[in-house]
PDB file of N, CA and C in Angstrom:
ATOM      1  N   UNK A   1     -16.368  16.410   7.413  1.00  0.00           N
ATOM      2  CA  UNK A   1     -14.969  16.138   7.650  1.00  0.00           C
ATOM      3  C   UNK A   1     -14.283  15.834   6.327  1.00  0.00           C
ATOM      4  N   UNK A   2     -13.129  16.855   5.934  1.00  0.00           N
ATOM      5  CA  UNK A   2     -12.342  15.822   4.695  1.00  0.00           C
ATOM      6  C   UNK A   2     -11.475  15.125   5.123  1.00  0.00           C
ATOM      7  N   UNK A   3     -11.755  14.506   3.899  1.00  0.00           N
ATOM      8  CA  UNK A   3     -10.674  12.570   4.260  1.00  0.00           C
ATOM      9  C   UNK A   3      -9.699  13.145   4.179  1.00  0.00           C
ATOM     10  N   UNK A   4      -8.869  11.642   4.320  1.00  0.00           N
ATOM     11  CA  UNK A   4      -7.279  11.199   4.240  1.00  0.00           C
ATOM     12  C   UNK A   4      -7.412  11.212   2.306  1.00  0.00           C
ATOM     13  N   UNK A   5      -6.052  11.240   1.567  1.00  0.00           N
ATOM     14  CA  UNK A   5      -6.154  10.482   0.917  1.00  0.00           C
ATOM     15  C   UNK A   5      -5.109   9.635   0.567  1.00  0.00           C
ATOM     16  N   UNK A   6      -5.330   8.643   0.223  1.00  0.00           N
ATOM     17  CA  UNK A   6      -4.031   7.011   0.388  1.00  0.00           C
ATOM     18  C   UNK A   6      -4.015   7.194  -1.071  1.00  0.00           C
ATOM     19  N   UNK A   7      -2.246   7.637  -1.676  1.00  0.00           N
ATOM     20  CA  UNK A   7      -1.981   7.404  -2.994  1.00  0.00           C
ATOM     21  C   UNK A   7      -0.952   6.236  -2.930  1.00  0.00           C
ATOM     22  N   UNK A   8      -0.916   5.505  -3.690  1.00  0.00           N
ATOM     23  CA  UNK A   8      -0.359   4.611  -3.983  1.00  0.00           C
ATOM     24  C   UNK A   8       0.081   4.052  -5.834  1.00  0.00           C
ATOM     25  N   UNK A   9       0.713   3.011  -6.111  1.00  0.00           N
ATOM     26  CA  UNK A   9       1.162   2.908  -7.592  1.00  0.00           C
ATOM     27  C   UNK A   9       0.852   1.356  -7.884  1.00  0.00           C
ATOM     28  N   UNK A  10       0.034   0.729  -7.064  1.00  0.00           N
ATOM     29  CA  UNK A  10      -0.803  -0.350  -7.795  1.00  0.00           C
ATOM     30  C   UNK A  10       0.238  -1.675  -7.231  1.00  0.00           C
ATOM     31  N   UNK A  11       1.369  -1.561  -7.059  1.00  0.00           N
ATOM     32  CA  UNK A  11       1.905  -3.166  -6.696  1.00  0.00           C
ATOM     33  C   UNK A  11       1.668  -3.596  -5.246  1.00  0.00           C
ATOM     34  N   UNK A  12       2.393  -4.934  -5.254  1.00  0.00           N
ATOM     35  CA  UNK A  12       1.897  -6.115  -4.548  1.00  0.00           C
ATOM     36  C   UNK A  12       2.238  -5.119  -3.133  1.00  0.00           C
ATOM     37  N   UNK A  13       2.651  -4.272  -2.564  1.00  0.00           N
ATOM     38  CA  UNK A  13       2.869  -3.453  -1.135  1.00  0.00           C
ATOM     39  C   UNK A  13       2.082  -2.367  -0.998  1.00  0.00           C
ATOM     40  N   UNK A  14       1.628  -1.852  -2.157  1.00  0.00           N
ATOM     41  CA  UNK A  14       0.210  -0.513  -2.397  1.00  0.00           C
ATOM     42  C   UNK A  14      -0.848  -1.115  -1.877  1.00  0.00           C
ATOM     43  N   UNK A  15      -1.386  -2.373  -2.992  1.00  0.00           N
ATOM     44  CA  UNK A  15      -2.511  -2.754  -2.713  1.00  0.00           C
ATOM     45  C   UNK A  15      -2.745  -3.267  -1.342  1.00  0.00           C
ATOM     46  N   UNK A  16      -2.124  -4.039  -0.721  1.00  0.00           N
ATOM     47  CA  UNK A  16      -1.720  -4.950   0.397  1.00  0.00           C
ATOM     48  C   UNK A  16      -2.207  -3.280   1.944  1.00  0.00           C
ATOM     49  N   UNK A  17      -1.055  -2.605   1.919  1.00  0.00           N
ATOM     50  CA  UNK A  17      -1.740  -1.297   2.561  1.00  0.00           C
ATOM     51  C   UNK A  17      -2.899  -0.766   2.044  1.00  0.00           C
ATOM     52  N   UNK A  18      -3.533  -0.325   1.248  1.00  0.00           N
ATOM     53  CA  UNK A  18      -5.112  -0.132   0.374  1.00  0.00           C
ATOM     54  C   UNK A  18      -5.766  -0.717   1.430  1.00  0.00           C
ATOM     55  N   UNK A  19      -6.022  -2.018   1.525  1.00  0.00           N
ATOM     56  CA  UNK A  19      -6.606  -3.132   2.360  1.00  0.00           C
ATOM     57  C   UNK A  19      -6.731  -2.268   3.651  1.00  0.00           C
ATOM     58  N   UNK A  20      -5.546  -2.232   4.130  1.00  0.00           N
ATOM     59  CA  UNK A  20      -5.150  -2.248   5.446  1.00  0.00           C
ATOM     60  C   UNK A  20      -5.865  -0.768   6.124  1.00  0.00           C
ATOM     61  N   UNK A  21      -6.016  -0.018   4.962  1.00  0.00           N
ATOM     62  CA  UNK A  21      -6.145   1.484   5.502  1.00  0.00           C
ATOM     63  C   UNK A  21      -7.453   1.380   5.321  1.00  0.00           C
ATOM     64  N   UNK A  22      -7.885   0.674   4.174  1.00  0.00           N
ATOM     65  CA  UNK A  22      -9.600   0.456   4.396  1.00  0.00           C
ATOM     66  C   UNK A  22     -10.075   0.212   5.530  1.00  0.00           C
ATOM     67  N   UNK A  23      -9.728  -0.968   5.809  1.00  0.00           N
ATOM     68  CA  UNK A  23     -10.367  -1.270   6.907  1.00  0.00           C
ATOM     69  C   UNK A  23      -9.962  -1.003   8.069  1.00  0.00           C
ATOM     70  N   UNK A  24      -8.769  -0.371   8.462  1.00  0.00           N
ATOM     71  CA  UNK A  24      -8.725   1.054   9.655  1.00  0.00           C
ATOM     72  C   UNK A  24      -9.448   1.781   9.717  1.00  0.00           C
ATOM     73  N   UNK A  25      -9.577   2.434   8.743  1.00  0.00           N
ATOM     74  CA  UNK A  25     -10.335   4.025   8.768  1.00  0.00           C
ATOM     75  C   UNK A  25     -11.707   3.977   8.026  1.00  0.00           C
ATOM     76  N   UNK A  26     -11.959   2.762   7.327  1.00  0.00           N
ATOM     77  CA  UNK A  26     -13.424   2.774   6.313  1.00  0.00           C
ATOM     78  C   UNK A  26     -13.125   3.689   5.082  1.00  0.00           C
ATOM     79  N   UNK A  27     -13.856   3.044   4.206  1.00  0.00           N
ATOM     80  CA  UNK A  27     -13.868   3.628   2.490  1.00  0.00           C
ATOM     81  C   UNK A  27     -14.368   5.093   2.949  1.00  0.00           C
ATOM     82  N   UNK A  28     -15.284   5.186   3.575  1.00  0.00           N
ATOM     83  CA  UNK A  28     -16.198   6.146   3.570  1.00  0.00           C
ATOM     84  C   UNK A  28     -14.919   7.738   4.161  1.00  0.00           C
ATOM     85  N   UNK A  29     -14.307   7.288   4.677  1.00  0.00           N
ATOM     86  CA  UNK A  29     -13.144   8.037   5.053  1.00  0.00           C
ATOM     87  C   UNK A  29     -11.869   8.560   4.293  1.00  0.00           C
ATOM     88  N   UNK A  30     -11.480   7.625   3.321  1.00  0.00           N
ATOM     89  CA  UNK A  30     -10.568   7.926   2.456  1.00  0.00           C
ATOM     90  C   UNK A  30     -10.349   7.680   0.879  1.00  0.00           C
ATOM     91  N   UNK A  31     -10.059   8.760   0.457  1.00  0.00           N
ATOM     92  CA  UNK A  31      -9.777   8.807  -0.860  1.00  0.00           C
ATOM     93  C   UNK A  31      -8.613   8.068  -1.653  1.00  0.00           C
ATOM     94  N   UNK A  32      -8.642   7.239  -2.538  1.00  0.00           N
ATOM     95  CA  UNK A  32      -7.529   6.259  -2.919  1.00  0.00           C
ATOM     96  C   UNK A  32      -7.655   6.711  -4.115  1.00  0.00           C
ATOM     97  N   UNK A  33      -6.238   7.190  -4.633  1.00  0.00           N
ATOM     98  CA  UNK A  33      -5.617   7.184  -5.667  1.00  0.00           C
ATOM     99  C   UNK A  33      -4.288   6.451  -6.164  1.00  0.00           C
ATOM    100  N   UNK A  34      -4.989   6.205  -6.936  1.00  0.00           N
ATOM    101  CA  UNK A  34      -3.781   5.475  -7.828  1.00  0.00           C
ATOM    102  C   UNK A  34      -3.182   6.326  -8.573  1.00  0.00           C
ATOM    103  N   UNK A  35      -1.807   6.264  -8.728  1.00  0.00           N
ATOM    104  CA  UNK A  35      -1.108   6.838  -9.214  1.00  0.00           C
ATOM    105  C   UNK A  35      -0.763   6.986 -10.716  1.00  0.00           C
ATOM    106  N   UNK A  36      -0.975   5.306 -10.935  1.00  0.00           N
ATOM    107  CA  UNK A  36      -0.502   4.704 -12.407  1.00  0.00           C
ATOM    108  C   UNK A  36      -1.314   4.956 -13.346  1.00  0.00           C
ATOM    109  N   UNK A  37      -2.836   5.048 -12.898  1.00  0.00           N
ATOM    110  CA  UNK A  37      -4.090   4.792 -13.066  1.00  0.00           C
ATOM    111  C   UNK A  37      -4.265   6.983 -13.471  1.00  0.00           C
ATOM    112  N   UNK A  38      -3.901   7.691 -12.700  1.00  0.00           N
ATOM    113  CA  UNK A  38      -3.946   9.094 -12.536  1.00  0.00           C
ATOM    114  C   UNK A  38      -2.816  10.038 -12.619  1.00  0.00           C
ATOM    115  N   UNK A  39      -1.854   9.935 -13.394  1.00  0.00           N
ATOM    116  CA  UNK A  39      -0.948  10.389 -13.690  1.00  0.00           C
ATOM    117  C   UNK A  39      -1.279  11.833 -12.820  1.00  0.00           C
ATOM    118  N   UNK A  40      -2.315  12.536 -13.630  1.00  0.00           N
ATOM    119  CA  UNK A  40      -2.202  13.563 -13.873  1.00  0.00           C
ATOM    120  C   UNK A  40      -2.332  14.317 -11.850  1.00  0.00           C
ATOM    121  N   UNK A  41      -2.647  13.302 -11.340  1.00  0.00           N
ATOM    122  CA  UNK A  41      -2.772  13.712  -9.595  1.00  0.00           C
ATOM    123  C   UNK A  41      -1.147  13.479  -9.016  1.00  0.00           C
ATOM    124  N   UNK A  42      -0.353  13.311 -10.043  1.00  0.00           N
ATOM    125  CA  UNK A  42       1.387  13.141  -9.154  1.00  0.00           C
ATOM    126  C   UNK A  42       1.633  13.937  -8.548  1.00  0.00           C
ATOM    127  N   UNK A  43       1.725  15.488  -9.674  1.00  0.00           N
ATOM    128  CA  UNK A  43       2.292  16.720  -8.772  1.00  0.00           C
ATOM    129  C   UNK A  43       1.261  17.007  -7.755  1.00  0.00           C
ATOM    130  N   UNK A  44      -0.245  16.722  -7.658  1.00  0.00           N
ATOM    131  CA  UNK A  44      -0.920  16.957  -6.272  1.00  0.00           C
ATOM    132  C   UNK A  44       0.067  16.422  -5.157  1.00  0.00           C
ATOM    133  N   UNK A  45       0.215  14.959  -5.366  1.00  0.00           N
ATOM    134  CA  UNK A  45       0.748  14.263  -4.582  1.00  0.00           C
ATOM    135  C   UNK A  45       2.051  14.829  -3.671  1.00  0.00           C
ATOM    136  N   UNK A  46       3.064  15.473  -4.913  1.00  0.00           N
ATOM    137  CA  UNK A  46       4.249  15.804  -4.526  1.00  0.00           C
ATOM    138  C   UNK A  46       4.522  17.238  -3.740  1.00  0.00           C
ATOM    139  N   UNK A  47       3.471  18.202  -3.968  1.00  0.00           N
ATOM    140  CA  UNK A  47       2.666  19.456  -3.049  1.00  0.00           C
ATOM    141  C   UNK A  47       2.074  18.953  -1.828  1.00  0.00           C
ATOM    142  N   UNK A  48       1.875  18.074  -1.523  1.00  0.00           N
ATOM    143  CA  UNK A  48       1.386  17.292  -0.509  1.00  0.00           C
ATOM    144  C   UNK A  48       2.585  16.973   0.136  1.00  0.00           C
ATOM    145  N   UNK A  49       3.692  16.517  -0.406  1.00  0.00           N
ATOM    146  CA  UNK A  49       4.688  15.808   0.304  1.00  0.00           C
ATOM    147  C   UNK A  49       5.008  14.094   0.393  1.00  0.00           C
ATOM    148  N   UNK A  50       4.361  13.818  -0.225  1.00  0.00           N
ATOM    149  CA  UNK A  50       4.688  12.171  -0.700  1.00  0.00           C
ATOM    150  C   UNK A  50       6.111  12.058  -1.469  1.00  0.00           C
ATOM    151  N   UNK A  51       7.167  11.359  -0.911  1.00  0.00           N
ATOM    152  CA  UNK A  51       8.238  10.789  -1.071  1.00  0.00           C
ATOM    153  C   UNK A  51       8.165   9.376  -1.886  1.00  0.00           C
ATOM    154  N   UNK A  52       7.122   8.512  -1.262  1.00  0.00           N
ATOM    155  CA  UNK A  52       7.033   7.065  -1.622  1.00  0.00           C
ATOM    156  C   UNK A  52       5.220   6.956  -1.297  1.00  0.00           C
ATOM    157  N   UNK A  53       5.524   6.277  -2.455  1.00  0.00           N
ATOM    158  CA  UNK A  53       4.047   5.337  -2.372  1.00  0.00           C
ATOM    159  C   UNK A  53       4.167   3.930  -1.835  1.00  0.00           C
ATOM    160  N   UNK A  54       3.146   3.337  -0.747  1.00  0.00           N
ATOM    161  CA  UNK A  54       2.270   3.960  -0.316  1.00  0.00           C
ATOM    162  C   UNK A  54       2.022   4.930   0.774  1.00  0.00           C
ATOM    163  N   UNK A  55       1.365   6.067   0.898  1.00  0.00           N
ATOM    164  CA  UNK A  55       1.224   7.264   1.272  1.00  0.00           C
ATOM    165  C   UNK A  55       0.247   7.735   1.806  1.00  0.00           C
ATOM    166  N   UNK A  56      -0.234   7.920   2.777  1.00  0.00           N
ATOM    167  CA  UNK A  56      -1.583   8.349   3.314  1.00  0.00           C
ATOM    168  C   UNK A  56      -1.354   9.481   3.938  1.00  0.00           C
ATOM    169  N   UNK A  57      -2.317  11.114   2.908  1.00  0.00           N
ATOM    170  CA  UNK A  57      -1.996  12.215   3.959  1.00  0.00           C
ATOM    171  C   UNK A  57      -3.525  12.216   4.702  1.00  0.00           C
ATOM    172  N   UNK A  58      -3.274  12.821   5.519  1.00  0.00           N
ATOM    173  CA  UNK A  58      -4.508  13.244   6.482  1.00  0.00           C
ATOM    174  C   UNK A  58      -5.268  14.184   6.103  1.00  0.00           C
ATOM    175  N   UNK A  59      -6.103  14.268   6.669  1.00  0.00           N
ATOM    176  CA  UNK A  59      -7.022  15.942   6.643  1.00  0.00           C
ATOM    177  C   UNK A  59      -6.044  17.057   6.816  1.00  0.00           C
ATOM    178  N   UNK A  60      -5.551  16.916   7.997  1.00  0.00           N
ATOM    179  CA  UNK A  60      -4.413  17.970   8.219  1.00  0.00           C
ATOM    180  C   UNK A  60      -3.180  18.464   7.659  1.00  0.00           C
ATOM    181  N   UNK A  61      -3.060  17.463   6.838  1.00  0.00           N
ATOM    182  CA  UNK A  61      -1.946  17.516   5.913  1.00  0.00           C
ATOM    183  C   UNK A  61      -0.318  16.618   5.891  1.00  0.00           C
ATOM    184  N   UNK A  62      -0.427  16.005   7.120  1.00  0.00           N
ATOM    185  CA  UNK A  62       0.475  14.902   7.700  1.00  0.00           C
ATOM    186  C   UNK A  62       0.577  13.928   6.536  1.00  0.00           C
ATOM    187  N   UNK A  63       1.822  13.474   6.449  1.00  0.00           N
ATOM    188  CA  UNK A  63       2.034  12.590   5.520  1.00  0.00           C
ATOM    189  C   UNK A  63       2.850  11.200   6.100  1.00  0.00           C
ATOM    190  N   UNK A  64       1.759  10.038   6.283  1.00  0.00           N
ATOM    191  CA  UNK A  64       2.177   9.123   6.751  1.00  0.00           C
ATOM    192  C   UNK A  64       2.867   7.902   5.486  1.00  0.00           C
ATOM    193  N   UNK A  65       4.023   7.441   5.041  1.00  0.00           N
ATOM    194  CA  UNK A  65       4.364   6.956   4.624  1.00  0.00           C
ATOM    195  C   UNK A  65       4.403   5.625   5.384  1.00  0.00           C
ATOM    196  N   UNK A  66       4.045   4.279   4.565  1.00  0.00           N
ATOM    197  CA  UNK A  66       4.195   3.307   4.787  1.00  0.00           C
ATOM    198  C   UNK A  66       4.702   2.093   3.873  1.00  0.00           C
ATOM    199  N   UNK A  67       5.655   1.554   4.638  1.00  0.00           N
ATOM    200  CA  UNK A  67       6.175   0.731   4.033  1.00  0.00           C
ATOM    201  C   UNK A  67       7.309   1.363   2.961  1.00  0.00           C
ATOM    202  N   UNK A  68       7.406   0.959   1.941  1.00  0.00           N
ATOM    203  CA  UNK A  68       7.960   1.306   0.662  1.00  0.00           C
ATOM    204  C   UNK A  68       7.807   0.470  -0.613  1.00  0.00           C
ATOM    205  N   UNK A  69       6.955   0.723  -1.135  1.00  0.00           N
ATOM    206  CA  UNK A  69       6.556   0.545  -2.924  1.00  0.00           C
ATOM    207  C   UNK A  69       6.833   0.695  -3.591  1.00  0.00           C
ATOM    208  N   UNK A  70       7.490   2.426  -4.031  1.00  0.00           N
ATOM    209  CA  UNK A  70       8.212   3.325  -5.036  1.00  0.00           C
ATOM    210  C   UNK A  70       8.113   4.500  -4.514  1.00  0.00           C
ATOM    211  N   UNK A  71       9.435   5.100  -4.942  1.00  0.00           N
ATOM    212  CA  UNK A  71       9.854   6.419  -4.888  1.00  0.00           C
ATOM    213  C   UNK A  71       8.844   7.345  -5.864  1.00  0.00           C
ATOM    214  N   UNK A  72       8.579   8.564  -5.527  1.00  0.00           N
ATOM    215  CA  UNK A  72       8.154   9.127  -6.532  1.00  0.00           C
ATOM    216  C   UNK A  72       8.549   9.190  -7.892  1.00  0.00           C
ATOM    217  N   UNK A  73       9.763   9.487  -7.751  1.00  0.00           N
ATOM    218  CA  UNK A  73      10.667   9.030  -9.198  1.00  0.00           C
ATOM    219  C   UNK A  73      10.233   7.820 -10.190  1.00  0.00           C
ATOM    220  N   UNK A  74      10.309   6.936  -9.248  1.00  0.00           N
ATOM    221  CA  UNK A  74       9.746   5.835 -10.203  1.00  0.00           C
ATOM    222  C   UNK A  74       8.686   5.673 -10.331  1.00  0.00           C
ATOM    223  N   UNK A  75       7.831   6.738  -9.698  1.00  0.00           N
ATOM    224  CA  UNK A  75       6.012   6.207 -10.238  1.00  0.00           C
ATOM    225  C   UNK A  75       6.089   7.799 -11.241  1.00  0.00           C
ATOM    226  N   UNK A  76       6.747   8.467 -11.637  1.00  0.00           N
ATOM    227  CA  UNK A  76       6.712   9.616 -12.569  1.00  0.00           C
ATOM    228  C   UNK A  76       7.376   8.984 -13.735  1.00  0.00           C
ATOM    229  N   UNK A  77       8.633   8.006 -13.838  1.00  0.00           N
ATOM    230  CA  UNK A  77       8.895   7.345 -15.065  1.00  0.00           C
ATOM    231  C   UNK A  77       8.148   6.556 -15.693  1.00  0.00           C
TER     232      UNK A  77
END
């Protein structure tokens, strides 16, 4: 099965969901990227469809946004 993967940009509402999706779905299930940390995975991100981090797409390609952390914009500045 391929994972989800949960991108996010490292502050106090990323990490806080990180947690949350861990232990929903198990590590073993999803891929976490950091954004700040992986520049170079943004435009994956934005081919994907991520608006805001934090962001969890699915296997299928669904893009569940949660909460609000940062705009893409501001995790590309």
């Amino acid at each position: 099965m391929k994972k989800s993967v949960f991108y996010h940009a490292g502050c106090p509402v990323c990490v806080s969901a990180e947690h949350d999706i861990i232990s929903l779905i198990g590590q073993d299930n999803v891929e976490i990227v950091h954004l700040g940390d992986n520049k170079e995975r943004i435009e994956e991100a934005d081919k994907a469809g991520v608006k805001s981090v934090p962001a969890l797409v699915t296997p299928n390609g669904n893009v569940l946004h949660i909460n609000f952390g940062a705009s893409m914009k501001e995790v590309k500045s």
